[in-house]
N, C-alpha and C. Protein backbone atom coordinates (compact mmCIF):
# COMPACT_ATOMS: atom_id res chain seq x y z
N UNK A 1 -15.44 14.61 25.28
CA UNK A 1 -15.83 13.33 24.71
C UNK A 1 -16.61 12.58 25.78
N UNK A 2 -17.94 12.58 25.78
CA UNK A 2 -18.64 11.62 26.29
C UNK A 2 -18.48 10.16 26.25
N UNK A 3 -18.93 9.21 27.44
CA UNK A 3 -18.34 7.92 27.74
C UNK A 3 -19.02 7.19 26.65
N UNK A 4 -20.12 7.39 26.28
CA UNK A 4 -20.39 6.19 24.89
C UNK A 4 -19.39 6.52 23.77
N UNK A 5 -18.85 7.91 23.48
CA UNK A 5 -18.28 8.08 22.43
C UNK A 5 -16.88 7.58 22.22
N UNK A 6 -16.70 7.91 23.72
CA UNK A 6 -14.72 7.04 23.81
C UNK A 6 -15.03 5.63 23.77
N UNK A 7 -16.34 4.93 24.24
CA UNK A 7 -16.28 3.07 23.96
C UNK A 7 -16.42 3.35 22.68
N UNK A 8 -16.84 3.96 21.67
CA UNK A 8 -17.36 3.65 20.23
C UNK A 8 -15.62 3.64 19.31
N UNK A 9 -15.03 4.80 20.10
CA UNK A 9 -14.01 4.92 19.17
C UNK A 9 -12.67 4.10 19.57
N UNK A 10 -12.89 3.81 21.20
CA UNK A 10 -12.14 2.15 21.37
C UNK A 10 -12.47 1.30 20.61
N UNK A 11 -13.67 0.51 20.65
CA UNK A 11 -14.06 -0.46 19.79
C UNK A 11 -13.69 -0.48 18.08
N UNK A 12 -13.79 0.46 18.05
CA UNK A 12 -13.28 1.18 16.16
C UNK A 12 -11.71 1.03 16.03
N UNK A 13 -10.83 1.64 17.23
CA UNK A 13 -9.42 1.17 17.03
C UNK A 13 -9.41 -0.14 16.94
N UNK A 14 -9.95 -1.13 18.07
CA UNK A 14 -9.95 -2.78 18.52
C UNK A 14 -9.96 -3.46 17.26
N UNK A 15 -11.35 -2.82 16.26
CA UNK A 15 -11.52 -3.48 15.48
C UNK A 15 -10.50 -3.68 14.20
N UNK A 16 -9.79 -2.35 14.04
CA UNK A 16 -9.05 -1.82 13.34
C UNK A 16 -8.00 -2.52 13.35
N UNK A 17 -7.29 -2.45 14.77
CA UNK A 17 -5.78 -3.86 15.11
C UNK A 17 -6.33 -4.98 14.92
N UNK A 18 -7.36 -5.80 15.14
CA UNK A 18 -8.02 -6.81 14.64
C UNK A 18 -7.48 -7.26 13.24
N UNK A 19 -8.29 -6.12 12.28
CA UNK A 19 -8.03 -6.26 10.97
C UNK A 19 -6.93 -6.18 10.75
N UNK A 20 -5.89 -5.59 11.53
CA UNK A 20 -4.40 -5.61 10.80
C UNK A 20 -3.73 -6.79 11.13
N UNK A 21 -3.73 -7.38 12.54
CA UNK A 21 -3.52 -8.38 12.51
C UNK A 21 -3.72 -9.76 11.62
N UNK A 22 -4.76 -10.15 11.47
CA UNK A 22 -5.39 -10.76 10.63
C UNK A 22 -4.94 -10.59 8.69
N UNK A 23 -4.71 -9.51 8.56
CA UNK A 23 -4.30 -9.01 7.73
C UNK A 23 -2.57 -9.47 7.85
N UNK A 24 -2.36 -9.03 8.29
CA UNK A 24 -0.64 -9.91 8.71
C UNK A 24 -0.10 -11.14 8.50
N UNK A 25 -1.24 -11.77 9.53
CA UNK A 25 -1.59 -13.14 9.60
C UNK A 25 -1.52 -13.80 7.74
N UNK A 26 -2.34 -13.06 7.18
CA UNK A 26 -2.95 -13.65 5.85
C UNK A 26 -1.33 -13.49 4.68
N UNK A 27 -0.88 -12.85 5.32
CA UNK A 27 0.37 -11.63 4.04
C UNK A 27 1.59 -13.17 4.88
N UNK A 28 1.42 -13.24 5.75
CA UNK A 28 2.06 -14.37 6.31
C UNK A 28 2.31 -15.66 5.43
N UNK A 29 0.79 -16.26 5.61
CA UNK A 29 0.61 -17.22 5.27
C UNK A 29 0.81 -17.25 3.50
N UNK A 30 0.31 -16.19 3.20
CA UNK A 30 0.37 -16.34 1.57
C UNK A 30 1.47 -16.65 1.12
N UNK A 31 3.01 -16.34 1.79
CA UNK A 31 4.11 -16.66 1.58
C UNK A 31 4.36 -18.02 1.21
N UNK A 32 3.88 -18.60 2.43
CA UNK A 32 4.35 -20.02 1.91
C UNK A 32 3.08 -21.12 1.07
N UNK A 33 2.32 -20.06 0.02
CA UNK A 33 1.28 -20.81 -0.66
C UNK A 33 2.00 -20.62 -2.45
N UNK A 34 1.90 -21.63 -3.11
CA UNK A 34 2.66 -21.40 -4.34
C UNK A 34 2.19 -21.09 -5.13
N UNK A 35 1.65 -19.96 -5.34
CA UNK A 35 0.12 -19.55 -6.56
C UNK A 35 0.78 -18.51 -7.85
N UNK A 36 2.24 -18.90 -7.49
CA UNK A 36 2.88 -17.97 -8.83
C UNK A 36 2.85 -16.57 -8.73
N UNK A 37 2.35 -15.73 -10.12
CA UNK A 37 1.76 -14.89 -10.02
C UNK A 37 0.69 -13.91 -8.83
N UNK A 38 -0.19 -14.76 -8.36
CA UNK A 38 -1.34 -15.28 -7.87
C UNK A 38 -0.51 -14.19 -6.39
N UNK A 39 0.79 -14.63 -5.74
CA UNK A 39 1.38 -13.77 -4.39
C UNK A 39 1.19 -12.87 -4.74
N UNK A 40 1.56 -12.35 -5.70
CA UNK A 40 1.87 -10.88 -6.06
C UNK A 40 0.74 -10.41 -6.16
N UNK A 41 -0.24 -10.43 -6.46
CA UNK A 41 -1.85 -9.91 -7.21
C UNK A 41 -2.27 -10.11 -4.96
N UNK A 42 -1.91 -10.94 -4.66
CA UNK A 42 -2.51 -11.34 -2.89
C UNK A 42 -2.11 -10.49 -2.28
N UNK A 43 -0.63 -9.98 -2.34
CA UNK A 43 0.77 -9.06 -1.70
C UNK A 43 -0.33 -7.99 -1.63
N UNK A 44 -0.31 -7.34 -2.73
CA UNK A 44 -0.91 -6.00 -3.18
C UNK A 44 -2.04 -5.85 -2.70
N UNK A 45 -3.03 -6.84 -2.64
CA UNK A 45 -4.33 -6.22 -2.11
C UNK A 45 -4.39 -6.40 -0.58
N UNK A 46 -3.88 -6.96 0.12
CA UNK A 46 -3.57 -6.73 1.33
C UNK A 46 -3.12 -5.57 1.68
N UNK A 47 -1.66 -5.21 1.05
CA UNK A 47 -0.89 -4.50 1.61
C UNK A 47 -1.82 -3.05 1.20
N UNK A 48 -2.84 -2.69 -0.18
CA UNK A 48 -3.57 -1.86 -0.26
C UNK A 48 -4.85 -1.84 0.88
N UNK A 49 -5.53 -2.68 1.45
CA UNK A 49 -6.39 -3.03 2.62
C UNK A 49 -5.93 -2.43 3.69
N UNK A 50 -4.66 -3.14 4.35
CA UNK A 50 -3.81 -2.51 5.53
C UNK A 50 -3.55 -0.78 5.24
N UNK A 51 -3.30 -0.30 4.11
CA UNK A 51 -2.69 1.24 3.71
C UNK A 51 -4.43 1.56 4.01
N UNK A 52 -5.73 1.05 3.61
CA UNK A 52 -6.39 1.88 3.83
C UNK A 52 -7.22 2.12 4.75
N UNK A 53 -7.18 0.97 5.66
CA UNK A 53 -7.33 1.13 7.04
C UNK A 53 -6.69 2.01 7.81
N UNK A 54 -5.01 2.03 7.56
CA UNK A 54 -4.67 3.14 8.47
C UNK A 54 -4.96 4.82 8.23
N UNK A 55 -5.14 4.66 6.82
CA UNK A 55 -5.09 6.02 6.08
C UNK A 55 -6.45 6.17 6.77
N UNK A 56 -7.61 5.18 6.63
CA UNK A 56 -9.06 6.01 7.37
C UNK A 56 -8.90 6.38 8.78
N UNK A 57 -8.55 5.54 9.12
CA UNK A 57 -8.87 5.22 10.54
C UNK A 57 -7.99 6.25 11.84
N UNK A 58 -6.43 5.55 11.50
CA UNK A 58 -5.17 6.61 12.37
C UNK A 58 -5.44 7.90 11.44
N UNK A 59 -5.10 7.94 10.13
CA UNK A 59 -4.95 9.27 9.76
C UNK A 59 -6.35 10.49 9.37
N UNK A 60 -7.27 9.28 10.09
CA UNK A 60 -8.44 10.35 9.98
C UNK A 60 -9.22 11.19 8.85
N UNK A 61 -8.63 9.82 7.54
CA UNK A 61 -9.30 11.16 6.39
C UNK A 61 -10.50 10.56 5.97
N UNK A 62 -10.96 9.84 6.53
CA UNK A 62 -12.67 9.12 6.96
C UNK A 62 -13.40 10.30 7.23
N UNK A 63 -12.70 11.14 8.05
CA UNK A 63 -13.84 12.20 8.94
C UNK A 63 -13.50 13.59 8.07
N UNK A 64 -12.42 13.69 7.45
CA UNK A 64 -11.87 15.18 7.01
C UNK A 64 -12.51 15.57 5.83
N UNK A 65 -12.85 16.60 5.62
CA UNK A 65 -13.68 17.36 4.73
C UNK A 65 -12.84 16.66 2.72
N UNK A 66 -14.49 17.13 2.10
CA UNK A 66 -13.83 16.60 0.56
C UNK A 66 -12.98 17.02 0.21
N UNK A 67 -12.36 18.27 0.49
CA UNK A 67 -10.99 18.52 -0.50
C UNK A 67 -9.76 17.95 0.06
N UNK A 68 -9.50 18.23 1.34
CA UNK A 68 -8.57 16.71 2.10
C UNK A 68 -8.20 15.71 1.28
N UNK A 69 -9.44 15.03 1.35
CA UNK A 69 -9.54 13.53 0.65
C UNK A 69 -8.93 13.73 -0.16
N UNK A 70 -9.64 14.41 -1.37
CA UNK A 70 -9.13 14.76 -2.74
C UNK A 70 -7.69 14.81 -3.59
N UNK A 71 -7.48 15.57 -1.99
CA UNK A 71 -5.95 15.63 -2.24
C UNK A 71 -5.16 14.47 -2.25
N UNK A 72 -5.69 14.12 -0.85
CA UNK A 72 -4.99 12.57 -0.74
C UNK A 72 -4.84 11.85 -1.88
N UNK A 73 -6.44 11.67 -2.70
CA UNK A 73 -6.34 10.89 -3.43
C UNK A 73 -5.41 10.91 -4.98
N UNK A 74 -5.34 12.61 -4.84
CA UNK A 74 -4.66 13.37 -5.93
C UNK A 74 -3.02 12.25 -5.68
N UNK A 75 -2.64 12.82 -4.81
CA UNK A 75 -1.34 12.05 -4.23
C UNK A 75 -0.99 10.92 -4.38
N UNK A 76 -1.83 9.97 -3.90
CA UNK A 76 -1.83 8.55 -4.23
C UNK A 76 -1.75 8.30 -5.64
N UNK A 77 -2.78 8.91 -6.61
CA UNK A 77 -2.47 8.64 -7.87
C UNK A 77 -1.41 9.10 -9.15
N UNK A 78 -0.40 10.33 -7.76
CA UNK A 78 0.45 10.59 -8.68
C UNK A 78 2.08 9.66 -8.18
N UNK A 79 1.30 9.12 -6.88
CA UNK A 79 2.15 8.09 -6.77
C UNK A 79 2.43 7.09 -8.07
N UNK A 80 1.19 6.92 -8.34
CA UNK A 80 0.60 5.19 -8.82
C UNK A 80 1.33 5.83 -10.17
N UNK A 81 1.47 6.71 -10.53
CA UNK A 81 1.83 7.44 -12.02
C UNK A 81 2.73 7.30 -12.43
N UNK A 82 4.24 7.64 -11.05
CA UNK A 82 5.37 7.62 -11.07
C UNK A 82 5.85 6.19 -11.16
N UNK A 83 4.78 5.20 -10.02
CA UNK A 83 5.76 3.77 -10.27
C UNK A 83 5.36 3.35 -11.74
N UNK A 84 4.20 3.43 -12.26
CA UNK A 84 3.69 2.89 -13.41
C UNK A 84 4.87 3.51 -14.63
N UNK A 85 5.18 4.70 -14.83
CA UNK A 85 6.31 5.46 -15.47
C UNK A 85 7.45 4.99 -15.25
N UNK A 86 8.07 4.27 -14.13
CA UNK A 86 9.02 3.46 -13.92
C UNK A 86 9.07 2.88 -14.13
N UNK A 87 8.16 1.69 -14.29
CA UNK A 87 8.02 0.05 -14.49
C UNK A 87 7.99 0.15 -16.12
N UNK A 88 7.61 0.98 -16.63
CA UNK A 88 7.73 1.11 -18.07
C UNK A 88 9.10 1.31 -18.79
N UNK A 89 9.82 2.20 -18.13
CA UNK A 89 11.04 2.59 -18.30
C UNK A 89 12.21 1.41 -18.18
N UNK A 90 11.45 0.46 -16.84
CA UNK A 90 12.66 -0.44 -16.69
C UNK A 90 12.07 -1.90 -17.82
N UNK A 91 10.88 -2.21 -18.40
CA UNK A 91 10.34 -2.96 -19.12
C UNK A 91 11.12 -2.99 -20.27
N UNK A 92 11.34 -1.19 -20.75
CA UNK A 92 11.74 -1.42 -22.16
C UNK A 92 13.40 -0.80 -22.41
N UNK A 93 14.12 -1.07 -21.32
CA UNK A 93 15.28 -0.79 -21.55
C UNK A 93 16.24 -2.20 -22.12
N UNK A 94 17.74 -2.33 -23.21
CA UNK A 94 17.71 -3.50 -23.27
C UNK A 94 18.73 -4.27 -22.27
N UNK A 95 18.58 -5.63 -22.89
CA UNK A 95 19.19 -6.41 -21.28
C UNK A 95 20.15 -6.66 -21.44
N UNK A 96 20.89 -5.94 -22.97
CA UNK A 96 22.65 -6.27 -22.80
C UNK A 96 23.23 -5.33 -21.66
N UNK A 97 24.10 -5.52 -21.33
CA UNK A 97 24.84 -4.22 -20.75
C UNK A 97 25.69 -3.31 -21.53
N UNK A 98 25.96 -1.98 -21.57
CA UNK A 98 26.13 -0.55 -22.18
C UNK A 98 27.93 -1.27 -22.22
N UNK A 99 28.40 -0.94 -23.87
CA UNK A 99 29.79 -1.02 -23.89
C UNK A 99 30.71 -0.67 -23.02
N UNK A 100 31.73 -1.18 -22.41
CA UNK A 100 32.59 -0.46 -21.27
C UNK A 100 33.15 1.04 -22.39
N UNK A 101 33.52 1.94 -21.68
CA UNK A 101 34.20 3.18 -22.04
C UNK A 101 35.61 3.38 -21.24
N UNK A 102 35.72 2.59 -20.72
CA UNK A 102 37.15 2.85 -19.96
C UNK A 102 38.33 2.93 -20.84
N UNK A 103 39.55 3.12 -20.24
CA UNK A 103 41.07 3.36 -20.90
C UNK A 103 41.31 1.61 -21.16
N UNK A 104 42.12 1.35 -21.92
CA UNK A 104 42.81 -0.10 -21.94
C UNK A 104 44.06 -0.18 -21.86
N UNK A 105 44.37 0.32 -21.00
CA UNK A 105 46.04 0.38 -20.64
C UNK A 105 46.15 -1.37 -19.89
């Protein structure tokens, strides 16, 4: 690794903790802003920002060939599949609670 190439890819980490910080900073502050709904929709795109900074950057799949990615991305969306299949499941279950079955002694 030549010396311009290690300043380029310092500066690229620098910038990188930068953004997470800042990013922190913001996931911080949003806490104590009262926008309802509005956190949650803020939560998420941060916390998706921060996931994809590290995913490019530390985990290197910026540089790794298309099927890599692919996969990754395969992954992620069978993530997104499973919570979405969950959140459905717990949406439409009902909100009494299930008869007791116990003894009555």
């Amino acid at each position: 690794m030549s010396d311009s190439e290690f300043r380029r890819h310092g500066l690229r980490l620098l910038a990188a903790w930068a953004a997470l910080i800042v990013l922190m900073l913001l996931s911080l502050g949003s806490a104590w802003l009262p926008l309802g709904l509005g956190n949650v929709v803020l939560g998420v795109a941060i916390a998706a920002t921060k996931a994809g900074i590290v995913a490019a950057l530390f985990m290197g799949l910026a540089r790794e060939p298309a099927l890599l990615r692919l996969v990754g991305g395969f992954a992620l969306g069978t993530l997104l599949l499973l919570i979405g299949l969950s959140g459905i499941d717990y949406a439409t279950r009902p909100a009494a609670p299930a008869a007791y079955q116990g003894s009555t002694r």
